[in-house]
PDB file of N, CA and C in Angstrom:
ATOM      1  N   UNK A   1     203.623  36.177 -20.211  1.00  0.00           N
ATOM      2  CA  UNK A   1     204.146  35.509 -21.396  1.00  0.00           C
ATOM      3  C   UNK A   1     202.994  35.097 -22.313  1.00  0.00           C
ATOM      4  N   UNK A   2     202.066  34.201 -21.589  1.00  0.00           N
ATOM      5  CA  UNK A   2     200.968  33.594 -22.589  1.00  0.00           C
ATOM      6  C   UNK A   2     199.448  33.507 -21.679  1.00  0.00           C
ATOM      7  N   UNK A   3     198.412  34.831 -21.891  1.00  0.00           N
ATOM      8  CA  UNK A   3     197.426  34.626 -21.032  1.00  0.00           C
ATOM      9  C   UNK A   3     196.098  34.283 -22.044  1.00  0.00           C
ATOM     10  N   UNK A   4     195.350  33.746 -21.350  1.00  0.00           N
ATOM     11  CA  UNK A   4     193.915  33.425 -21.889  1.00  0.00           C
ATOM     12  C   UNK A   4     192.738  34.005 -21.511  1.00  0.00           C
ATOM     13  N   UNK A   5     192.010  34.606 -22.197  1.00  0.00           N
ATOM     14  CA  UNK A   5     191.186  35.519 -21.659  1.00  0.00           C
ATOM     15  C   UNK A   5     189.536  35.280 -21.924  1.00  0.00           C
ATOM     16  N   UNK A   6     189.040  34.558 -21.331  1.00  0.00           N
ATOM     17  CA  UNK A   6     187.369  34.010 -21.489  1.00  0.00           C
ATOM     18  C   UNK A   6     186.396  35.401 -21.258  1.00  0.00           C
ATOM     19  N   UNK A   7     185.526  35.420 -22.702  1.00  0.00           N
ATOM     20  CA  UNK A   7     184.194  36.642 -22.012  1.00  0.00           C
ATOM     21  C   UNK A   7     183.202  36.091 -22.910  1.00  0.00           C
ATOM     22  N   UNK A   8     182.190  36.001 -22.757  1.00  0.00           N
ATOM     23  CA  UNK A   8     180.743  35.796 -22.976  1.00  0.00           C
ATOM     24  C   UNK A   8     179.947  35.357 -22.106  1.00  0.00           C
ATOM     25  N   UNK A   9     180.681  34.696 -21.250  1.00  0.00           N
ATOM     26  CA  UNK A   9     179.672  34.724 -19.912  1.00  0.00           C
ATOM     27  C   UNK A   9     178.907  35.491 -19.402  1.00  0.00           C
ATOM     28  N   UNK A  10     177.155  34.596 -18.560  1.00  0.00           N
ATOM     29  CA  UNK A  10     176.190  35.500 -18.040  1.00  0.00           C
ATOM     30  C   UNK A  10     175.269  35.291 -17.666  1.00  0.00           C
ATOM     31  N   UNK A  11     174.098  35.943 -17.622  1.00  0.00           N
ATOM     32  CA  UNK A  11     173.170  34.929 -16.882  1.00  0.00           C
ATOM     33  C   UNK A  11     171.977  34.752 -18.396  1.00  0.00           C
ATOM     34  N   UNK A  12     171.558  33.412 -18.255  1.00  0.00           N
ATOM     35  CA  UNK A  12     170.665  33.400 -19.112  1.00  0.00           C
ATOM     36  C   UNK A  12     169.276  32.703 -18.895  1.00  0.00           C
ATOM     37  N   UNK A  13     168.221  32.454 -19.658  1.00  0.00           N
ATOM     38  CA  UNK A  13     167.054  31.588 -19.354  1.00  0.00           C
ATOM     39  C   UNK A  13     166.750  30.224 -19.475  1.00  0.00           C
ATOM     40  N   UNK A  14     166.366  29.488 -19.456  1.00  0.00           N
ATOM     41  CA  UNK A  14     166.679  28.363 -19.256  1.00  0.00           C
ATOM     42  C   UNK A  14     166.090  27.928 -21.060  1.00  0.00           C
ATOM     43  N   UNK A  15     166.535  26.950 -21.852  1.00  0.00           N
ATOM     44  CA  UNK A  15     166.719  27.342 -23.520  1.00  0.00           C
ATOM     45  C   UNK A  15     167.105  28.558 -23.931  1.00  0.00           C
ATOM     46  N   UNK A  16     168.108  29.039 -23.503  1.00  0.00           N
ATOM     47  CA  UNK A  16     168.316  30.064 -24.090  1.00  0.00           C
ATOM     48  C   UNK A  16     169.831  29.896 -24.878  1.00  0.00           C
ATOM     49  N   UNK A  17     170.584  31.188 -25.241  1.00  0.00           N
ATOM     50  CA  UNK A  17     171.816  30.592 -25.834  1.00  0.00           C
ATOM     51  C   UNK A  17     173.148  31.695 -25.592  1.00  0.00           C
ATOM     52  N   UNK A  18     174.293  31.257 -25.635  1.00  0.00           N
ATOM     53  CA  UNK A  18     175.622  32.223 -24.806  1.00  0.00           C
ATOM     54  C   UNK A  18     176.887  31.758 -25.963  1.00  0.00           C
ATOM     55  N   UNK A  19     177.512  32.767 -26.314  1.00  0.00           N
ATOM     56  CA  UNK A  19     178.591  32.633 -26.784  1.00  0.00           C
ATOM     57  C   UNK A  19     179.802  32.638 -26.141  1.00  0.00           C
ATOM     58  N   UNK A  20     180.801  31.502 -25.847  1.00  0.00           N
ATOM     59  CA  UNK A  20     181.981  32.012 -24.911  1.00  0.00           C
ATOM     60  C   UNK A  20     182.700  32.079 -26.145  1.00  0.00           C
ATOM     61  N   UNK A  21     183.344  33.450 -25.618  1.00  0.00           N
ATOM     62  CA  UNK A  21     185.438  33.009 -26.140  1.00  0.00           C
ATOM     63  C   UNK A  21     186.430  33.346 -25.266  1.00  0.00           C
ATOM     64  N   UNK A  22     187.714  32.640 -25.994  1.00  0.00           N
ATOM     65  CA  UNK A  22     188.734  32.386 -25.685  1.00  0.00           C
ATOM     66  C   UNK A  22     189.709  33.141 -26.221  1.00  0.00           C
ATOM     67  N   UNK A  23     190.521  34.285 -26.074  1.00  0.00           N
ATOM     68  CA  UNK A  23     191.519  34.928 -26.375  1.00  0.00           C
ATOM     69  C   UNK A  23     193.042  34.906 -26.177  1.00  0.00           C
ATOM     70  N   UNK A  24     193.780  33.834 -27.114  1.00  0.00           N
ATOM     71  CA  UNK A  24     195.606  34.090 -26.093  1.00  0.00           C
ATOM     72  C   UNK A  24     195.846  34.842 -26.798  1.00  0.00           C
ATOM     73  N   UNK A  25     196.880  35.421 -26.201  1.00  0.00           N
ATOM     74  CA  UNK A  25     197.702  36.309 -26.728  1.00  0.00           C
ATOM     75  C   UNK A  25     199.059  36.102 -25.890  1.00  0.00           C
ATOM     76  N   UNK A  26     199.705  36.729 -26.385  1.00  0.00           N
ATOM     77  CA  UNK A  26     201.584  36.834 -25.861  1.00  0.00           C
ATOM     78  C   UNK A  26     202.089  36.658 -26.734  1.00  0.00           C
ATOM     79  N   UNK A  27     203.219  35.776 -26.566  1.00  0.00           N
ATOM     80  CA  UNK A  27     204.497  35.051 -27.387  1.00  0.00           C
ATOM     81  C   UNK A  27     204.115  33.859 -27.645  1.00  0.00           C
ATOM     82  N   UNK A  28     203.269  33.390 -28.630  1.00  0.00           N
ATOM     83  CA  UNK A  28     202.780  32.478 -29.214  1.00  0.00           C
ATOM     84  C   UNK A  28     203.221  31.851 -30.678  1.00  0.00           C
ATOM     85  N   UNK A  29     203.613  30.888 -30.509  1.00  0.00           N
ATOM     86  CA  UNK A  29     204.532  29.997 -31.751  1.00  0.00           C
ATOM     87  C   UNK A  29     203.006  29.257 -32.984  1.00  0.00           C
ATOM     88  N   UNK A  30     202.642  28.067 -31.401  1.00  0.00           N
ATOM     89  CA  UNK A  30     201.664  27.508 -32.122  1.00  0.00           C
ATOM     90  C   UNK A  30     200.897  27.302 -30.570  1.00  0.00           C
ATOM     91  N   UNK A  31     199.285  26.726 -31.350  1.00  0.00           N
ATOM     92  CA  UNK A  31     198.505  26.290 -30.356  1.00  0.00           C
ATOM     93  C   UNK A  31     197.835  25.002 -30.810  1.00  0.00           C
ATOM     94  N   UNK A  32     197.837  24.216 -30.139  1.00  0.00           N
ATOM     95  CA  UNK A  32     197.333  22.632 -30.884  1.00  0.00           C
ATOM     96  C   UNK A  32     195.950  22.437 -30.046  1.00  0.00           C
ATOM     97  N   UNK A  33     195.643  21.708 -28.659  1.00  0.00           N
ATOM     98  CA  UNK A  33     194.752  21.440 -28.371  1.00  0.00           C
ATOM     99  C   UNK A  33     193.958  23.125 -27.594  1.00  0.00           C
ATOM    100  N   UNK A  34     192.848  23.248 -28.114  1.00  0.00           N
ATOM    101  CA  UNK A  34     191.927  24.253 -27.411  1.00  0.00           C
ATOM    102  C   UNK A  34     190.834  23.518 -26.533  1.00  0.00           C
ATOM    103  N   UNK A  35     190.389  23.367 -25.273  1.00  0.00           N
ATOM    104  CA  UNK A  35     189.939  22.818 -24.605  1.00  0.00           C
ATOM    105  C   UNK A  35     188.809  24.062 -23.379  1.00  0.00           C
ATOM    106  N   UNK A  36     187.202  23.577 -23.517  1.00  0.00           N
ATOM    107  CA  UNK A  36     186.899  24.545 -22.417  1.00  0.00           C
ATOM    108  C   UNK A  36     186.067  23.376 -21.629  1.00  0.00           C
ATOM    109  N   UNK A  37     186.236  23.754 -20.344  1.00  0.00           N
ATOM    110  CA  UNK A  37     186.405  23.270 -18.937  1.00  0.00           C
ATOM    111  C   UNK A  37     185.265  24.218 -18.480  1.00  0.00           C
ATOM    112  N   UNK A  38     184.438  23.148 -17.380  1.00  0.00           N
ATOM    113  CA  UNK A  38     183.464  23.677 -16.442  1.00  0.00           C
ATOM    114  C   UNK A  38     183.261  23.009 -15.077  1.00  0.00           C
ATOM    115  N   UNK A  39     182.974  24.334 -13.901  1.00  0.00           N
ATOM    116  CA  UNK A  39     183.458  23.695 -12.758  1.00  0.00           C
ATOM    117  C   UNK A  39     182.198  24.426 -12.097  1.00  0.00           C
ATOM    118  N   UNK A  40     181.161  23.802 -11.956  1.00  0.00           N
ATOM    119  CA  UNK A  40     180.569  23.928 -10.732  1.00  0.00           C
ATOM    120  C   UNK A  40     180.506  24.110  -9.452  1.00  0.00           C
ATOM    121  N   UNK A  41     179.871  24.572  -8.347  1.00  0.00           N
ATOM    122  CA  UNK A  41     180.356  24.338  -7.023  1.00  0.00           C
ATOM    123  C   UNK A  41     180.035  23.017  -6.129  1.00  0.00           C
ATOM    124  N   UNK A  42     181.216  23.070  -5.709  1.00  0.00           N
ATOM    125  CA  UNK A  42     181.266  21.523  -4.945  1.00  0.00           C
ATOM    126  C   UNK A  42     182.060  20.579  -5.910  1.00  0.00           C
ATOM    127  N   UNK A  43     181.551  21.024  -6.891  1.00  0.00           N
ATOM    128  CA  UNK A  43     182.248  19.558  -8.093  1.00  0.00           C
ATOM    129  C   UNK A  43     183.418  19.739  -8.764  1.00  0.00           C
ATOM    130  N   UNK A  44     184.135  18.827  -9.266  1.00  0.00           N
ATOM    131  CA  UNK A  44     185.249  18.914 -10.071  1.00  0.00           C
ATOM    132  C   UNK A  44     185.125  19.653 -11.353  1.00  0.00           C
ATOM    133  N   UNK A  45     186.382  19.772 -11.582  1.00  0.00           N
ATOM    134  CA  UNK A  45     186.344  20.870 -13.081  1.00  0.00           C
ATOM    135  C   UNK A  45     186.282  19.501 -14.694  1.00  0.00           C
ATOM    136  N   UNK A  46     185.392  19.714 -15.017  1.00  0.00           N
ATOM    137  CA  UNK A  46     185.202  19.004 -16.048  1.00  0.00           C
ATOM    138  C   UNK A  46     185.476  18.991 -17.325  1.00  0.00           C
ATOM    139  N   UNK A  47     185.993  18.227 -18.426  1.00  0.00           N
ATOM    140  CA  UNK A  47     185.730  18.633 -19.253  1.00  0.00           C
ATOM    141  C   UNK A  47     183.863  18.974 -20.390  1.00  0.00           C
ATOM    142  N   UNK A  48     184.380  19.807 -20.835  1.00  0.00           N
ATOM    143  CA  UNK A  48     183.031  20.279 -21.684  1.00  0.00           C
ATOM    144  C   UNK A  48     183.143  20.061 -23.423  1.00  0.00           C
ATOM    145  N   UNK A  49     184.202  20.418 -24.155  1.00  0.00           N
ATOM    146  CA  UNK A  49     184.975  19.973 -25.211  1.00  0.00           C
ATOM    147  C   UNK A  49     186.070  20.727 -25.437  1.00  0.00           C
ATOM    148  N   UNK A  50     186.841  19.991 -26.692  1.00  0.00           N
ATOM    149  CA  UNK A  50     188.153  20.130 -27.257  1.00  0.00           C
ATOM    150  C   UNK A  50     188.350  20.357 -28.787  1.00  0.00           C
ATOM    151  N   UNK A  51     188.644  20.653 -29.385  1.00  0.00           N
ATOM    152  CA  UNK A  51     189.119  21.040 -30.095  1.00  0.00           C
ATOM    153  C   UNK A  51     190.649  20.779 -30.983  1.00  0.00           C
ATOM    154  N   UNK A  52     191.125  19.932 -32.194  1.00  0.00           N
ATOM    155  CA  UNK A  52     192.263  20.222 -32.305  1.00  0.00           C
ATOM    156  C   UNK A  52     193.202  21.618 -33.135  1.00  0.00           C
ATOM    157  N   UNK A  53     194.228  21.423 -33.566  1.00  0.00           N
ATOM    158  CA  UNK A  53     194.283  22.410 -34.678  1.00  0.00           C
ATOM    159  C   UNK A  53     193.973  22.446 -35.660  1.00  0.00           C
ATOM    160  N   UNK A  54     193.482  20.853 -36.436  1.00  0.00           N
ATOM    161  CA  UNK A  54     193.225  20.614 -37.418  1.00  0.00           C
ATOM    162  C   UNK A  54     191.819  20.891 -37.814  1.00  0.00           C
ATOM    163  N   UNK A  55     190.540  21.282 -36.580  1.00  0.00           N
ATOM    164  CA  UNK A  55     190.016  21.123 -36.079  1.00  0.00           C
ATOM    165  C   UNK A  55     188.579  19.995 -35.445  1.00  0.00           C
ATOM    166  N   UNK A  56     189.296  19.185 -34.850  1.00  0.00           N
ATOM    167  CA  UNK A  56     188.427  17.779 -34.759  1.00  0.00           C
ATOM    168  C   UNK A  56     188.348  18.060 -33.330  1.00  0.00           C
ATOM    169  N   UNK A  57     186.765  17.604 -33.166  1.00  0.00           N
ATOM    170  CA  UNK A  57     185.658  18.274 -32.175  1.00  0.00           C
ATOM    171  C   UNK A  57     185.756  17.010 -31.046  1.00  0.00           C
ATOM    172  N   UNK A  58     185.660  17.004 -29.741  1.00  0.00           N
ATOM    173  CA  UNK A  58     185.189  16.003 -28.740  1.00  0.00           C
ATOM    174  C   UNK A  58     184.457  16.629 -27.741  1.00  0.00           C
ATOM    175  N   UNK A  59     182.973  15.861 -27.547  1.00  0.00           N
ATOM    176  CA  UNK A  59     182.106  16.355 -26.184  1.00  0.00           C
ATOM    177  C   UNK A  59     181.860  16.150 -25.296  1.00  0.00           C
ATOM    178  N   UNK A  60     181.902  16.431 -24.294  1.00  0.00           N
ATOM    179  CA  UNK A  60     180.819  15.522 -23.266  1.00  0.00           C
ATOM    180  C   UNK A  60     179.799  15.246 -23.288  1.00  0.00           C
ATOM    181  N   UNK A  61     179.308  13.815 -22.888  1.00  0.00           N
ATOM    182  CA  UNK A  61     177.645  13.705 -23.448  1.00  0.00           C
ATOM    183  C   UNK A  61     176.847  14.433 -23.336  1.00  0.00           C
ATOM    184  N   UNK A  62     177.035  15.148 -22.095  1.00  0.00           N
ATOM    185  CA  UNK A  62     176.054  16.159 -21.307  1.00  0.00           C
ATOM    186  C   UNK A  62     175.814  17.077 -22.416  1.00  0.00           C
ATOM    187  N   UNK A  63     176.728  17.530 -23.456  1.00  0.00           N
ATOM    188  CA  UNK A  63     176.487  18.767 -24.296  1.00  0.00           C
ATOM    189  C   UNK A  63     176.367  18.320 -25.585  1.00  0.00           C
ATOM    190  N   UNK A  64     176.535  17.198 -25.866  1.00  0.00           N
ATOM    191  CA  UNK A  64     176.371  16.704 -27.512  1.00  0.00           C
ATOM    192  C   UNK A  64     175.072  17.376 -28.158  1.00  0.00           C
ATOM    193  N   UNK A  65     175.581  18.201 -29.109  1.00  0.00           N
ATOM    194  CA  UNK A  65     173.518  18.061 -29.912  1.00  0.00           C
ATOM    195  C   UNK A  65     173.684  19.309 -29.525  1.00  0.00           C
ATOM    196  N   UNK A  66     174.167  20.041 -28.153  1.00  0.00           N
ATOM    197  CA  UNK A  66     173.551  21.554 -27.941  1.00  0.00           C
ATOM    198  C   UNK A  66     174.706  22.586 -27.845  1.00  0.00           C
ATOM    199  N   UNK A  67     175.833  22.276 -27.607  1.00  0.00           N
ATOM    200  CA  UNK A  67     177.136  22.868 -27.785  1.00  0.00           C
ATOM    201  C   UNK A  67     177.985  22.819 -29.217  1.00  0.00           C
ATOM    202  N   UNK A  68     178.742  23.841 -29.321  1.00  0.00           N
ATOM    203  CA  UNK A  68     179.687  23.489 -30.654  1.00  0.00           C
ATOM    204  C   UNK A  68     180.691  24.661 -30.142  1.00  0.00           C
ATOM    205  N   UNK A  69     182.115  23.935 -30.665  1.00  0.00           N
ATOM    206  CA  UNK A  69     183.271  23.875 -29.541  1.00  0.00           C
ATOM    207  C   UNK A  69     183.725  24.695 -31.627  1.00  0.00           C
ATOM    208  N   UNK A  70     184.831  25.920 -31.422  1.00  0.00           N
ATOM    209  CA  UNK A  70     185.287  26.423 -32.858  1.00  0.00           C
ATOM    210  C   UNK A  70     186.230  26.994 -32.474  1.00  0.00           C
ATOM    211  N   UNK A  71     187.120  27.386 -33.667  1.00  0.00           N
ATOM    212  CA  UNK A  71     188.361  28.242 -33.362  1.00  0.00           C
ATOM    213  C   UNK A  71     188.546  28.978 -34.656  1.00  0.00           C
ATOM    214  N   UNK A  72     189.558  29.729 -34.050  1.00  0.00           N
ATOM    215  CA  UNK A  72     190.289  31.020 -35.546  1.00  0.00           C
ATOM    216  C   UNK A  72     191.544  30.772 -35.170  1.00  0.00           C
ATOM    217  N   UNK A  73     192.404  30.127 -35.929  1.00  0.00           N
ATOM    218  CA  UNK A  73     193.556  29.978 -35.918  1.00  0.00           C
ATOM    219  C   UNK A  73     194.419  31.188 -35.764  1.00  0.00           C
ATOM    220  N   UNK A  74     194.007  32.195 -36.724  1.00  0.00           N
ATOM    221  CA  UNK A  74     194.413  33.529 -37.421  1.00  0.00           C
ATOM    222  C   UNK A  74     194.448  34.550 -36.169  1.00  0.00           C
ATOM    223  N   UNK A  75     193.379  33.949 -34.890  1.00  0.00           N
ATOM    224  CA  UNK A  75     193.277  35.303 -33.753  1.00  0.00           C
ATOM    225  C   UNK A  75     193.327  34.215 -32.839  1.00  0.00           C
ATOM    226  N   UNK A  76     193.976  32.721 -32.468  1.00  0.00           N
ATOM    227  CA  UNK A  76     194.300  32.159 -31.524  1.00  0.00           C
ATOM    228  C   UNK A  76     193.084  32.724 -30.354  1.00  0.00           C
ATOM    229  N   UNK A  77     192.210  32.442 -30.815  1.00  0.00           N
ATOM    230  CA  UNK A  77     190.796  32.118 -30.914  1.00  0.00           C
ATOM    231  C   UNK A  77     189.773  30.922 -30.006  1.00  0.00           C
ATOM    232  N   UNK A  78     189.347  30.548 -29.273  1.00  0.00           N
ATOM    233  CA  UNK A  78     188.477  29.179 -29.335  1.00  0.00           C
ATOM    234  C   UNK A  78     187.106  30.212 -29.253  1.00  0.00           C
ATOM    235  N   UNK A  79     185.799  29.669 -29.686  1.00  0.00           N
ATOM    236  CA  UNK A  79     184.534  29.656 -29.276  1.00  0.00           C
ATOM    237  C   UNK A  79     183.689  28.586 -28.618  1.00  0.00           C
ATOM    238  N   UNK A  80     183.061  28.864 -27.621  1.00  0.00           N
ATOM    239  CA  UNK A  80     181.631  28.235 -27.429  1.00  0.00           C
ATOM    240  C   UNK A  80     180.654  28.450 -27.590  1.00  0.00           C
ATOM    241  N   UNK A  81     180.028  27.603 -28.495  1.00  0.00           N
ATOM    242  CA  UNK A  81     178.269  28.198 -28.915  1.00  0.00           C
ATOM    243  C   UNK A  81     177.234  27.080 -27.793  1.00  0.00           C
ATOM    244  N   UNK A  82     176.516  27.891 -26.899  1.00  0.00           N
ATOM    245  CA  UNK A  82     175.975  26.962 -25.878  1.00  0.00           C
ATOM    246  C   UNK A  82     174.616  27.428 -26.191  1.00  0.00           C
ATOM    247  N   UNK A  83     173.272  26.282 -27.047  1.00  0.00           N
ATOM    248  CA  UNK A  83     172.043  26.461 -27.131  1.00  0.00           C
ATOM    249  C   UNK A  83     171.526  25.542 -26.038  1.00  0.00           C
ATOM    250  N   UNK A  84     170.460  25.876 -25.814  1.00  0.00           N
ATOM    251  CA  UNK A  84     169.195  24.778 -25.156  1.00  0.00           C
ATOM    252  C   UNK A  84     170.116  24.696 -23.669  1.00  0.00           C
ATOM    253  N   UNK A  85     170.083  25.990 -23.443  1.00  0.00           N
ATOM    254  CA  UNK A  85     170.866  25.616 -22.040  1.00  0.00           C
ATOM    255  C   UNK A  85     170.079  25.472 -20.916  1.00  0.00           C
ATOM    256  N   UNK A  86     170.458  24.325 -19.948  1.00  0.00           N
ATOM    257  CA  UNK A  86     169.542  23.799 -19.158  1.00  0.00           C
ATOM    258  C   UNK A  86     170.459  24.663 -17.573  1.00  0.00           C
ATOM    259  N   UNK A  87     169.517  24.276 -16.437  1.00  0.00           N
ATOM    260  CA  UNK A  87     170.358  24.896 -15.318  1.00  0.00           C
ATOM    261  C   UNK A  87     171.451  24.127 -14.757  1.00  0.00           C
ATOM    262  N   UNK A  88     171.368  23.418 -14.997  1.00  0.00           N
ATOM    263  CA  UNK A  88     172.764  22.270 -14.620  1.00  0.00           C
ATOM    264  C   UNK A  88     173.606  22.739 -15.646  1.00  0.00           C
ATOM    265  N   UNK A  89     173.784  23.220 -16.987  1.00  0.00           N
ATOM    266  CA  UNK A  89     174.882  23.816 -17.248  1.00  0.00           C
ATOM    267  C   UNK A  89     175.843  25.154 -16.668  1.00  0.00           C
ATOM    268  N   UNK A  90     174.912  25.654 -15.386  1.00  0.00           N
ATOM    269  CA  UNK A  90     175.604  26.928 -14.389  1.00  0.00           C
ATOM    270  C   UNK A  90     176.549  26.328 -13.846  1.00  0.00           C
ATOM    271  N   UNK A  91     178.242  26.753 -14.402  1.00  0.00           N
ATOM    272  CA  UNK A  91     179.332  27.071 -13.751  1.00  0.00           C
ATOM    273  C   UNK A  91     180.117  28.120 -14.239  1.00  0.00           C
ATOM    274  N   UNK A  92     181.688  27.998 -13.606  1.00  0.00           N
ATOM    275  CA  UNK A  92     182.302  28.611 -14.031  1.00  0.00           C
ATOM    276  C   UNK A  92     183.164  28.057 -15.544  1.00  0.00           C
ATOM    277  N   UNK A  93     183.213  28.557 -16.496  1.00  0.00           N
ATOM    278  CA  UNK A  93     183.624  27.636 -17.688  1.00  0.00           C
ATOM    279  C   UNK A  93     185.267  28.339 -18.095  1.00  0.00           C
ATOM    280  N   UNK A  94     186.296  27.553 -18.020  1.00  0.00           N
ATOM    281  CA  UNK A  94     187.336  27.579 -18.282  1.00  0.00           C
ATOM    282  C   UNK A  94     188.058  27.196 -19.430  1.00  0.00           C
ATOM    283  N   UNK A  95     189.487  28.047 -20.313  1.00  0.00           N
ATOM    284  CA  UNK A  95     189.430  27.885 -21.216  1.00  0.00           C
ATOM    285  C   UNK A  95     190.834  27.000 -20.930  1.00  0.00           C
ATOM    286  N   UNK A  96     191.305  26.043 -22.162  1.00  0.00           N
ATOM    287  CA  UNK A  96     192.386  25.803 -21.765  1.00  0.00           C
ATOM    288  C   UNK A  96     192.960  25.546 -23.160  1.00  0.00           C
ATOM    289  N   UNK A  97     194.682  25.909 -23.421  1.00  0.00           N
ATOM    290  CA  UNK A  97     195.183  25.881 -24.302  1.00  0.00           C
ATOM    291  C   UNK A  97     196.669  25.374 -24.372  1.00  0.00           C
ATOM    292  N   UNK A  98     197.236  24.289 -25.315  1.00  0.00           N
ATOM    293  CA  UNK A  98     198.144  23.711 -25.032  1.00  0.00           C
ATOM    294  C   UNK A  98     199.533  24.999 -25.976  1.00  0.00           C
ATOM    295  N   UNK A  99     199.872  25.609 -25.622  1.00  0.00           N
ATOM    296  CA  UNK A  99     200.926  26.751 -26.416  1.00  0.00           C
ATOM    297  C   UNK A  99     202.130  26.358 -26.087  1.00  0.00           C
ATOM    298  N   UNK A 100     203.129  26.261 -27.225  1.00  0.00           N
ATOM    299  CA  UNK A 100     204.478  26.135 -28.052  1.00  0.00           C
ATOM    300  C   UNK A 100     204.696  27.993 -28.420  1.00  0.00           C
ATOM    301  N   UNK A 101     205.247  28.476 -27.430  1.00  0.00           N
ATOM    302  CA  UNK A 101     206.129  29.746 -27.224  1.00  0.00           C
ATOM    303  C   UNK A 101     207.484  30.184 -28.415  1.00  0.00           C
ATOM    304  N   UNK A 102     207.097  31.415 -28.956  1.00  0.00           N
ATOM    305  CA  UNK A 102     208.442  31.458 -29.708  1.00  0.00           C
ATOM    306  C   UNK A 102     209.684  31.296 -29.365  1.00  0.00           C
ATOM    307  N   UNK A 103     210.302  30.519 -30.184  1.00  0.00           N
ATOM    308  CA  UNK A 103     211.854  30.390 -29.737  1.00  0.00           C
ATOM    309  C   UNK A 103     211.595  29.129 -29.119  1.00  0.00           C
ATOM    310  N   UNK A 104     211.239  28.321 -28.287  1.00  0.00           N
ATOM    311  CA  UNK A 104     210.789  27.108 -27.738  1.00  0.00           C
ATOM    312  C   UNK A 104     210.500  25.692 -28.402  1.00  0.00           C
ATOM    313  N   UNK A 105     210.549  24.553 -27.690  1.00  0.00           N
ATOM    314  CA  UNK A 105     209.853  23.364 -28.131  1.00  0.00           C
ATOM    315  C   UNK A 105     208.944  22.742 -27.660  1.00  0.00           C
ATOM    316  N   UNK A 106     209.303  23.065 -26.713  1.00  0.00           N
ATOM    317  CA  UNK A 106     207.650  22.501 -25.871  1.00  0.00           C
ATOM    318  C   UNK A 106     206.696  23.378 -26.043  1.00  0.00           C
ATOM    319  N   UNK A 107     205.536  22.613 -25.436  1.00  0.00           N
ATOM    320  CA  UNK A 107     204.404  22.895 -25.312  1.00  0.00           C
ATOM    321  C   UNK A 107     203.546  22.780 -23.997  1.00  0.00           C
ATOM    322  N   UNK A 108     203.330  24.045 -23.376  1.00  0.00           N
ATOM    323  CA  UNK A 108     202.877  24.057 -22.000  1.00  0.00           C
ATOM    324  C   UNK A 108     201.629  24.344 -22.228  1.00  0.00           C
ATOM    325  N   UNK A 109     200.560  23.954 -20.711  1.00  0.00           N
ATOM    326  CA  UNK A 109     199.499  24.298 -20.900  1.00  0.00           C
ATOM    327  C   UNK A 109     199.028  25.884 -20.297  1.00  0.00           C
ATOM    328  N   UNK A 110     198.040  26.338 -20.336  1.00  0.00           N
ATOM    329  CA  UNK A 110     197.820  27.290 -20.030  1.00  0.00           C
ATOM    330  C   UNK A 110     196.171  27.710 -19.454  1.00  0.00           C
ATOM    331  N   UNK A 111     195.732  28.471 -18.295  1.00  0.00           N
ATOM    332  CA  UNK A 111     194.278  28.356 -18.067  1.00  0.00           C
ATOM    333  C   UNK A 111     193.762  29.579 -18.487  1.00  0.00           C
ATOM    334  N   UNK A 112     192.914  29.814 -18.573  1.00  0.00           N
ATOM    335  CA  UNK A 112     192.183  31.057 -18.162  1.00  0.00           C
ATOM    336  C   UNK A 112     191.534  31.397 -16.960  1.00  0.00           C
ATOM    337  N   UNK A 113     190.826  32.519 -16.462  1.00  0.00           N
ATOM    338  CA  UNK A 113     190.769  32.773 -15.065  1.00  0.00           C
ATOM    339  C   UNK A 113     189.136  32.163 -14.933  1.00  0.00           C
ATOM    340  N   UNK A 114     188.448  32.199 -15.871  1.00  0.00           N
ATOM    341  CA  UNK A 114     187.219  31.432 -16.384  1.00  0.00           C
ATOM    342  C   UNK A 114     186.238  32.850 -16.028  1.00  0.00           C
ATOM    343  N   UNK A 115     185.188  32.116 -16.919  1.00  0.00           N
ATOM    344  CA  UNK A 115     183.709  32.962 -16.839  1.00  0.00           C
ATOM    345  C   UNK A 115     182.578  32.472 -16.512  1.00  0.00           C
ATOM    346  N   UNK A 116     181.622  33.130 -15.987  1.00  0.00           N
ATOM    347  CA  UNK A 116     180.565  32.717 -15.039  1.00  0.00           C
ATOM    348  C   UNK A 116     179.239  32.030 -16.487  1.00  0.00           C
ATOM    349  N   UNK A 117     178.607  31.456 -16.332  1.00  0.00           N
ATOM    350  CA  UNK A 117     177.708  31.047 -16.527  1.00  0.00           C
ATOM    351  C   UNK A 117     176.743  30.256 -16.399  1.00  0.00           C
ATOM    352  N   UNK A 118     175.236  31.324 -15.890  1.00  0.00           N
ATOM    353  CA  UNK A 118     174.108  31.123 -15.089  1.00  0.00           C
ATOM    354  C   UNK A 118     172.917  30.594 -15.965  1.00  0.00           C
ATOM    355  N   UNK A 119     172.394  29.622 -15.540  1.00  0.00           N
ATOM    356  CA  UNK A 119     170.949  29.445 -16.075  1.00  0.00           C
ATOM    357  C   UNK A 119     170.254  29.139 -15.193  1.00  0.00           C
ATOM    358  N   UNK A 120     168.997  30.327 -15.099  1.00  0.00           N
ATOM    359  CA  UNK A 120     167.929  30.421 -14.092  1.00  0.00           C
ATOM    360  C   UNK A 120     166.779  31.233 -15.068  1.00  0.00           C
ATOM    361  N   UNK A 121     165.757  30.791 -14.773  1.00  0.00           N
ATOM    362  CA  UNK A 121     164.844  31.843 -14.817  1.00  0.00           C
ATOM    363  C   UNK A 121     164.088  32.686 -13.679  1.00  0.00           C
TER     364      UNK A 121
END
C-alpha cells in the first residue's frame, strides 16, 4: 500500500559527508510529519530529526550544526544531508513517515527497512 525506501547509505571517513533519502510511494493522499531515525547496535532507535509539511526542522543535539533534515513535497521525498560525520554517527538510519492514504482519514505511520551508515577510517 505505502512503502518507504531509504538509499544513500555507506561507508565514509571520519569528516566526511552522505546524503540519505527517503522515497514513499503507493496510495498516498498526504504526508505531514517526515522523521529519520538511527539505531545503533545495542542501543535504542533514536530520533535524529523531523521535519513538518510546512517544513519546520527539529534535531537532536548530537547533530545540530552538522545535519539538515529536507523534503520535496512534489516526490514525497525526505533528505538527509550528514557533514562532519564523526564515528558515533555509525548506524542503521531509518526513515519514518506519518501517511493519510487515498480515500482515508487517518493517518498511519510507516518505516522504512533503513540504511547502513559507517564512519571509520
Amino acid at each position: 500500500q505505502v512503502q518507504l525506501v531509504e538509499s544513500g547509505g555507506g561507508l565514509v571517513q571520519p569528516g566526511g559527508s552522505l546524503r540519505l533519502s527517503c522515497a514513499a510511494s503507493g496510495s498516498i493522499s498526504r504526508i505531514t510529519t517526515m522523521t529519520w531515525y538511527r539505531q545503533a547496535p545495542g542501543n535504542q532507535r533514536d530520533l535524529v530529526a523531523t521535519i513538518t509539511l510546512a517544513g519546520g526542522t527539529n534535531y537532536a543535539n548530537s547533530v545540530k550544526g552538522r545535519f539538515t533534515i529536507s523534503r520535496d513535497n512534489a516526490k514525497n521525498t525526505a533528505y538527509l544531508q550528514m557533514n562532519s560525520l564523526k564515528p558515533e554517527d555509525t548506524a542503521v538510519y531509518y526513515c519514518n513517515a506519518n501517511v493519510q492514504v487515498w480515500g482515508g482519514t487517518k493517518f498511519y505511520s510507516y518505516w522504512g527497512q533503513g540504511t547502513q551508515v559507517t564512519v571509520s577510517s
